[in-house]
N, C-alpha and C. Protein backbone atom coordinates (compact mmCIF):
# COMPACT_ATOMS: atom_id res chain seq x y z
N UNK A 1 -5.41 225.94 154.06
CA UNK A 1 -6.38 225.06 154.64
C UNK A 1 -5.75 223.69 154.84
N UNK A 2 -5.92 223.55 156.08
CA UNK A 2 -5.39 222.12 156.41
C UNK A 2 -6.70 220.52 156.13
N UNK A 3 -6.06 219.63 155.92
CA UNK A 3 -6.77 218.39 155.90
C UNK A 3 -7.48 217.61 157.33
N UNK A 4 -8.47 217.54 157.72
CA UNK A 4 -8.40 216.37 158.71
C UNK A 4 -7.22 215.64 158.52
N UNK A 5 -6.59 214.55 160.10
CA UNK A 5 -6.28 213.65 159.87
C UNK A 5 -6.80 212.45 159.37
N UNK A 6 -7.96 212.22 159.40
CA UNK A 6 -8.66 210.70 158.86
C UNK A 6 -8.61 211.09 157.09
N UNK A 7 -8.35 212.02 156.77
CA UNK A 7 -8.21 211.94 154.99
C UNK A 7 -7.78 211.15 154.46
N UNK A 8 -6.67 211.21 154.37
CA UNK A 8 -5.37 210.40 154.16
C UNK A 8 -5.69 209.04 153.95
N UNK A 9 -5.80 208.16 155.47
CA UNK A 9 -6.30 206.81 155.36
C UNK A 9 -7.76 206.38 154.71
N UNK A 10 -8.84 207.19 154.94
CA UNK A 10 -10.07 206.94 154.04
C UNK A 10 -9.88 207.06 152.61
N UNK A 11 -8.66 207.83 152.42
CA UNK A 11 -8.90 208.02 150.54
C UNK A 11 -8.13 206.58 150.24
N UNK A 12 -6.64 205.83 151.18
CA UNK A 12 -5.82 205.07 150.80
C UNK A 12 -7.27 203.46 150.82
N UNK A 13 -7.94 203.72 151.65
CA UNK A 13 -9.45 202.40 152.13
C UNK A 13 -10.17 202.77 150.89
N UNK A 14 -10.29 203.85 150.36
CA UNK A 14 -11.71 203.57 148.59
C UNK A 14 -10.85 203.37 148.12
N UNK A 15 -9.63 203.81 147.64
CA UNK A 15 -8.49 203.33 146.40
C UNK A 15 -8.67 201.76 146.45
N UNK A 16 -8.63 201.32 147.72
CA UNK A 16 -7.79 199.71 148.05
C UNK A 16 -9.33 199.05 147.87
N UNK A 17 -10.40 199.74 148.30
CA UNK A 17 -11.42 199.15 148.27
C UNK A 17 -11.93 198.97 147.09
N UNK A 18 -11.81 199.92 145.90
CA UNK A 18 -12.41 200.25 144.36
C UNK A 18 -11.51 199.01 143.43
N UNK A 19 -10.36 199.27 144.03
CA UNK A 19 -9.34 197.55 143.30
C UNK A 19 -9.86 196.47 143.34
N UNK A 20 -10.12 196.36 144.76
CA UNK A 20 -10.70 194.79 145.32
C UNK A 20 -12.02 194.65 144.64
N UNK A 21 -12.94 195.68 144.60
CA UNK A 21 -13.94 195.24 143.72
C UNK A 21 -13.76 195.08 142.47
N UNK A 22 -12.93 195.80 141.81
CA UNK A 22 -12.79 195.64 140.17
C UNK A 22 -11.73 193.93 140.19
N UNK A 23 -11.03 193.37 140.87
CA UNK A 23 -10.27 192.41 140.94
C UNK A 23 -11.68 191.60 140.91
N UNK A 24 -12.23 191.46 141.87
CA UNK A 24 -13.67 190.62 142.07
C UNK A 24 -14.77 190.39 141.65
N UNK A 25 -14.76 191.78 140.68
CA UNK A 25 -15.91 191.49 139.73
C UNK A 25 -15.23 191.13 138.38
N UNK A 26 -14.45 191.14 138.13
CA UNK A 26 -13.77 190.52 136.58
C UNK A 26 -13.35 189.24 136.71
N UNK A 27 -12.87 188.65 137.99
CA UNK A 27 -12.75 187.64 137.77
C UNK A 27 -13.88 186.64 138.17
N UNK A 28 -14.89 186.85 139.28
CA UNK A 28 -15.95 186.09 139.52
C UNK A 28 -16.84 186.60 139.65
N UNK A 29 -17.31 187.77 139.32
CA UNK A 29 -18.51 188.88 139.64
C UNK A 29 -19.04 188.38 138.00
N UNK A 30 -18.51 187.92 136.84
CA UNK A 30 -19.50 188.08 135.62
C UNK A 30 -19.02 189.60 134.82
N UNK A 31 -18.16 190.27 135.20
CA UNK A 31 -18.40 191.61 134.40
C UNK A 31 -17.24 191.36 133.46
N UNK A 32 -17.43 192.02 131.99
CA UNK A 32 -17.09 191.84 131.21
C UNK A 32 -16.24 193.28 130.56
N UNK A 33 -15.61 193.63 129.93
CA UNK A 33 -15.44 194.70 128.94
C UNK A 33 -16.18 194.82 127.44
N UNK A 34 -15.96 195.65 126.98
CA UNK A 34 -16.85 195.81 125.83
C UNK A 34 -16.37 195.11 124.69
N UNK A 35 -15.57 194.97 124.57
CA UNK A 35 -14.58 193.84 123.53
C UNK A 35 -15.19 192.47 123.99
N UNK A 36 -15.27 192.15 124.82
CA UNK A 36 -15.58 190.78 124.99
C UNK A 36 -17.16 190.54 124.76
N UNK A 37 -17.46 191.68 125.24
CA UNK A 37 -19.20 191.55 125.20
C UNK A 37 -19.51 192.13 123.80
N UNK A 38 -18.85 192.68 123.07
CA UNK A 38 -18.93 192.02 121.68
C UNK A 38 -18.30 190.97 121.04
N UNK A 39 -17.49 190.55 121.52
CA UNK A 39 -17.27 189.13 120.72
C UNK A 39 -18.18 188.16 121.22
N UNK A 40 -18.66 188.24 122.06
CA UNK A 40 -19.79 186.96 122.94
C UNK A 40 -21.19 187.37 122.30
N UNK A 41 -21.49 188.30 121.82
CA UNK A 41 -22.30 189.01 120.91
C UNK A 41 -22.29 187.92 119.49
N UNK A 42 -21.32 188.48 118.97
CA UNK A 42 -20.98 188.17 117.23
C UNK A 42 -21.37 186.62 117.26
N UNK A 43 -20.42 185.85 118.05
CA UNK A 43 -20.23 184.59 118.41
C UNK A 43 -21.66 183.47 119.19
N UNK A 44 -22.56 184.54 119.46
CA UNK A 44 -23.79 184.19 119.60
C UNK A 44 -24.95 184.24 118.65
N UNK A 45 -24.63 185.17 118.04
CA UNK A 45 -25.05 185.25 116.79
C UNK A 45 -24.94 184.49 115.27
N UNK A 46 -23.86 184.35 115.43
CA UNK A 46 -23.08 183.25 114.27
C UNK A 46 -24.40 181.93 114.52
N UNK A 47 -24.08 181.70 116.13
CA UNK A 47 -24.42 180.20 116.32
C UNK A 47 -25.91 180.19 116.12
N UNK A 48 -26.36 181.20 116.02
CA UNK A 48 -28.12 181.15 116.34
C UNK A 48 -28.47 181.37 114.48
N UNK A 49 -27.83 181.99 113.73
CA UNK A 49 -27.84 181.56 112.26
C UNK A 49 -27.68 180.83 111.79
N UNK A 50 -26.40 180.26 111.92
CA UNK A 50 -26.17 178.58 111.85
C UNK A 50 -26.92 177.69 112.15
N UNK A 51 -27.76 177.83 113.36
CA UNK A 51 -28.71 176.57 113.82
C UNK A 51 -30.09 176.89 112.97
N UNK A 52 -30.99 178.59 112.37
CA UNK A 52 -31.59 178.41 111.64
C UNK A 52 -31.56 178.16 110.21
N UNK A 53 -30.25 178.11 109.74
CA UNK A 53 -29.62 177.76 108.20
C UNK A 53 -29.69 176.52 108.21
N UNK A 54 -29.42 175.86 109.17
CA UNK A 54 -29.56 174.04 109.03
C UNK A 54 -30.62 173.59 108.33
N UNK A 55 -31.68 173.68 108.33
CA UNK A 55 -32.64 173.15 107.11
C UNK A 55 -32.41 173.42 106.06
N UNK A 56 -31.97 174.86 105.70
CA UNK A 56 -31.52 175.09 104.21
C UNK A 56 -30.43 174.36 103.89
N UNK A 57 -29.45 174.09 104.80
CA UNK A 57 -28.30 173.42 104.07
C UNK A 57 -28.73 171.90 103.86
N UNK A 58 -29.01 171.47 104.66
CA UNK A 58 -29.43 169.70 104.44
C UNK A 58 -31.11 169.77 102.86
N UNK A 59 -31.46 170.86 102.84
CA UNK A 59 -32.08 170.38 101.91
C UNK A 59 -31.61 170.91 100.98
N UNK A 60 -30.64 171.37 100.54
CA UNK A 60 -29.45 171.68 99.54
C UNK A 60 -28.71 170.64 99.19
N UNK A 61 -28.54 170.12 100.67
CA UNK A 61 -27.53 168.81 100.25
C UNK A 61 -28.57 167.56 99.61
N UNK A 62 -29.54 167.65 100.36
CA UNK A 62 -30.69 166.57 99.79
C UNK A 62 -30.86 166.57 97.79
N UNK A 63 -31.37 168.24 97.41
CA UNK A 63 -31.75 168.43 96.21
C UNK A 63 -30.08 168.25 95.26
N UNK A 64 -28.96 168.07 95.84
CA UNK A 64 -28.21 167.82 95.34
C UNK A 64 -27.60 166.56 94.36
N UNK A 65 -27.44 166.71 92.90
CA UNK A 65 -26.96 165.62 92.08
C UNK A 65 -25.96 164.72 92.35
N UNK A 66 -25.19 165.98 92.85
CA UNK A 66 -23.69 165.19 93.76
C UNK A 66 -23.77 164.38 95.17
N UNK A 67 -24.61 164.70 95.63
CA UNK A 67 -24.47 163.93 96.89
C UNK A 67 -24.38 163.03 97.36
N UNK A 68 -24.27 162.08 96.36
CA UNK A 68 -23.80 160.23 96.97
C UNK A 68 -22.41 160.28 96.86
N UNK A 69 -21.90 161.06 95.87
CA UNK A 69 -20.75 161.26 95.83
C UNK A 69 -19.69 162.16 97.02
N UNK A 70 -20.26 163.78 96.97
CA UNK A 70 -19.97 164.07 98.56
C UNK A 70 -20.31 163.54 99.08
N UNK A 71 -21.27 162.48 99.85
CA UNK A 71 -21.27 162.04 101.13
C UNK A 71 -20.58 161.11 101.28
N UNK A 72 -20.21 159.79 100.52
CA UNK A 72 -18.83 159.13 100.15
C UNK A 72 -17.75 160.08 100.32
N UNK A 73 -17.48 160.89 100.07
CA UNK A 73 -15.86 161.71 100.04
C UNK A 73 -16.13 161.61 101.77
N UNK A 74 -17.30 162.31 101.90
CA UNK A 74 -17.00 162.72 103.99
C UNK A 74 -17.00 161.67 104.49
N UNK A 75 -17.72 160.80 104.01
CA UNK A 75 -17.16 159.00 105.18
C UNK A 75 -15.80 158.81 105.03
N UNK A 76 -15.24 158.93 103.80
CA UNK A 76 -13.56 158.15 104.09
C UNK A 76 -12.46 159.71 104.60
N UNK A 77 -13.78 160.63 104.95
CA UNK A 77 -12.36 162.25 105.06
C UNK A 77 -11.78 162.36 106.27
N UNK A 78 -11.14 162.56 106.94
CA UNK A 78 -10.55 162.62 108.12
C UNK A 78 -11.44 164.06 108.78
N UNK A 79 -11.59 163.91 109.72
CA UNK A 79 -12.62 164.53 110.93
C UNK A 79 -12.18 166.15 110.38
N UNK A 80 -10.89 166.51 110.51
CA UNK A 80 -10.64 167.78 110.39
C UNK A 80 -10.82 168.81 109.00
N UNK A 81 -11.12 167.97 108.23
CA UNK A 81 -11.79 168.29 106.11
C UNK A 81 -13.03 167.95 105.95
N UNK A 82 -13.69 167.27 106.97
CA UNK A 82 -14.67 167.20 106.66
C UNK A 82 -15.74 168.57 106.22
N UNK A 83 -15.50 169.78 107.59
CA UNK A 83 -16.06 171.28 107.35
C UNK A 83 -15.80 171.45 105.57
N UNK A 84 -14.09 171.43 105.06
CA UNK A 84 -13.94 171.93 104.36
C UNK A 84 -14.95 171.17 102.74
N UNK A 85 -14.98 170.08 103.02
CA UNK A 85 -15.95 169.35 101.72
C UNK A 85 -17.41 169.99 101.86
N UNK A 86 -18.03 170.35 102.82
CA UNK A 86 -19.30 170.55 102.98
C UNK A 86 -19.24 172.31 102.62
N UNK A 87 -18.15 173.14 102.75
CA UNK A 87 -17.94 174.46 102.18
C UNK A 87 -18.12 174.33 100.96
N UNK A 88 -16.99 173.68 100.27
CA UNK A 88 -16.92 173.39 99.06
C UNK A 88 -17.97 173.27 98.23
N UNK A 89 -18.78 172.36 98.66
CA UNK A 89 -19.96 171.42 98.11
C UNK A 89 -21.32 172.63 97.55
N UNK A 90 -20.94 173.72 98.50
CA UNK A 90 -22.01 174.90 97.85
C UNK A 90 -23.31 174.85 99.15
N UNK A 91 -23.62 173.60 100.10
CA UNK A 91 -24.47 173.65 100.94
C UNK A 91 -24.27 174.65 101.79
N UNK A 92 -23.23 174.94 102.21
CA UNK A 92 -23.30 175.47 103.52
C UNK A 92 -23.12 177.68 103.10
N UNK A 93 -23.19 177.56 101.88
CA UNK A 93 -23.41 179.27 101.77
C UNK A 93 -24.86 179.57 101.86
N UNK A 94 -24.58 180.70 102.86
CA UNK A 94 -26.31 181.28 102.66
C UNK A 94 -26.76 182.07 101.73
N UNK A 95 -27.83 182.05 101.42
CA UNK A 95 -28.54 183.17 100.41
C UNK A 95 -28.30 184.29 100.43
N UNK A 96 -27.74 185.06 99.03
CA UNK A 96 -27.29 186.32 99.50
C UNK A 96 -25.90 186.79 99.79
N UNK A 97 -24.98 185.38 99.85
CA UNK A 97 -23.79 185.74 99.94
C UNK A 97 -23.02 184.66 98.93
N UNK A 98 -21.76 185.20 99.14
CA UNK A 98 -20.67 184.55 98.22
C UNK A 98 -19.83 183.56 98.62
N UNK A 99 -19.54 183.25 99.74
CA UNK A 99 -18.51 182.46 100.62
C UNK A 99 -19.03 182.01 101.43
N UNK A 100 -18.79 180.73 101.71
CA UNK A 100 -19.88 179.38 102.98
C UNK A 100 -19.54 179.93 104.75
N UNK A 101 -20.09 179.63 105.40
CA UNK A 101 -20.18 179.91 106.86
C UNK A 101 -19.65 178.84 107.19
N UNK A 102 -18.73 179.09 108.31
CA UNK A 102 -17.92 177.64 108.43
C UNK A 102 -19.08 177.45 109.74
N UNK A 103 -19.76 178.01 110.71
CA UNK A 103 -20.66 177.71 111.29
C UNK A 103 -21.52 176.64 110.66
N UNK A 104 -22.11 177.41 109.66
CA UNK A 104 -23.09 176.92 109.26
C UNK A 104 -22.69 175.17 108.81
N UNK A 105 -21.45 175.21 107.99
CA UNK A 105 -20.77 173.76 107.59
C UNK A 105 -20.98 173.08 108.53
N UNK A 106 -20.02 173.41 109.78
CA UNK A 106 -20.33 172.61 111.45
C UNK A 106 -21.73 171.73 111.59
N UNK A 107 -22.83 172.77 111.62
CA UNK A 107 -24.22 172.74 111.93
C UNK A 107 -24.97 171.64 111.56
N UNK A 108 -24.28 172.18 110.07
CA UNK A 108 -24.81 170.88 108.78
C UNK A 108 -24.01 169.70 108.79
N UNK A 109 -22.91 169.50 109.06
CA UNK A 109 -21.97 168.35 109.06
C UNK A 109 -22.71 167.60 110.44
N UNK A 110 -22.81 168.16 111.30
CA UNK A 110 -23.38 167.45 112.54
C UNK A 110 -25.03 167.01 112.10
N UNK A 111 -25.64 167.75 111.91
CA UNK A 111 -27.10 166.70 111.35
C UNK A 111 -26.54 165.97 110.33
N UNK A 112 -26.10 165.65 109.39
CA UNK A 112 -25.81 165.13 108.07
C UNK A 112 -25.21 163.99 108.69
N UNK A 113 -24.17 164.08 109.75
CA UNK A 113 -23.51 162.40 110.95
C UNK A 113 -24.53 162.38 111.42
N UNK A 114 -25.72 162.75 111.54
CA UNK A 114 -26.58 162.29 112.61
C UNK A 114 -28.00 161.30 112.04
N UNK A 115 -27.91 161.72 110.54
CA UNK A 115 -29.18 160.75 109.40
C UNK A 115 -27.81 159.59 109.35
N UNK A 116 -26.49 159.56 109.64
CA UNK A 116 -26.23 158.22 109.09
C UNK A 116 -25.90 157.01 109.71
């Protein structure tokens, strides 16, 4: 069994055509792979815990004995330790776990510059 002649060139036009769309939708079409659309996931998530943990951490830091003292350490700390004093400090772990959210530190370090 022989082929039409138009085979040939219509199959080489969807190949060339199926590229151009996958070139066009990954780079300005919005489409994503599944790796990414779970990390844009996780990473959305983080931030939307973090922003409802913020009351718990500032009134952690509030009910805190230490806190004239940490908050003195973060005025003279250099911008980039600051996260790490507010880890430290015990505010920024959530309930339920063992180790601070560096989100959450962020969250809280930014309202905490923002009462002063």
């Amino acid at each position: 069994m022989e082929l039409p002649k138009w085979t040939v060139p219509a199959l080489q036009g969807a190949a060339a055509g199926a590229v151009t769309l996958a070139i066009a939708g990954f780079n300005w079409g919005g489409w994503v792979t599944g790796g990414t659309a779970s990390k844009m996931i996780k990473d959305a998530s983080n931030t939307a815990v973090a922003a409802a943990l913020t009351p718990h951490c500032l009134a952690r830091s509030a009910a805190d004995p230490e806190v004239i003292t940490i908050m003195a350490t973060l005025d003279k700390a250099s911008t980039w330790k600051k996260r790490s004093i507010i880890e430290k400090s015990g505010w920024a772990t959530p309930l339920g776990t063992n180790k601070p959210s560096w989100e959450l530190a962020e969250a809280c370090l930014k309202e905490l510059e923002k009462d002063t």
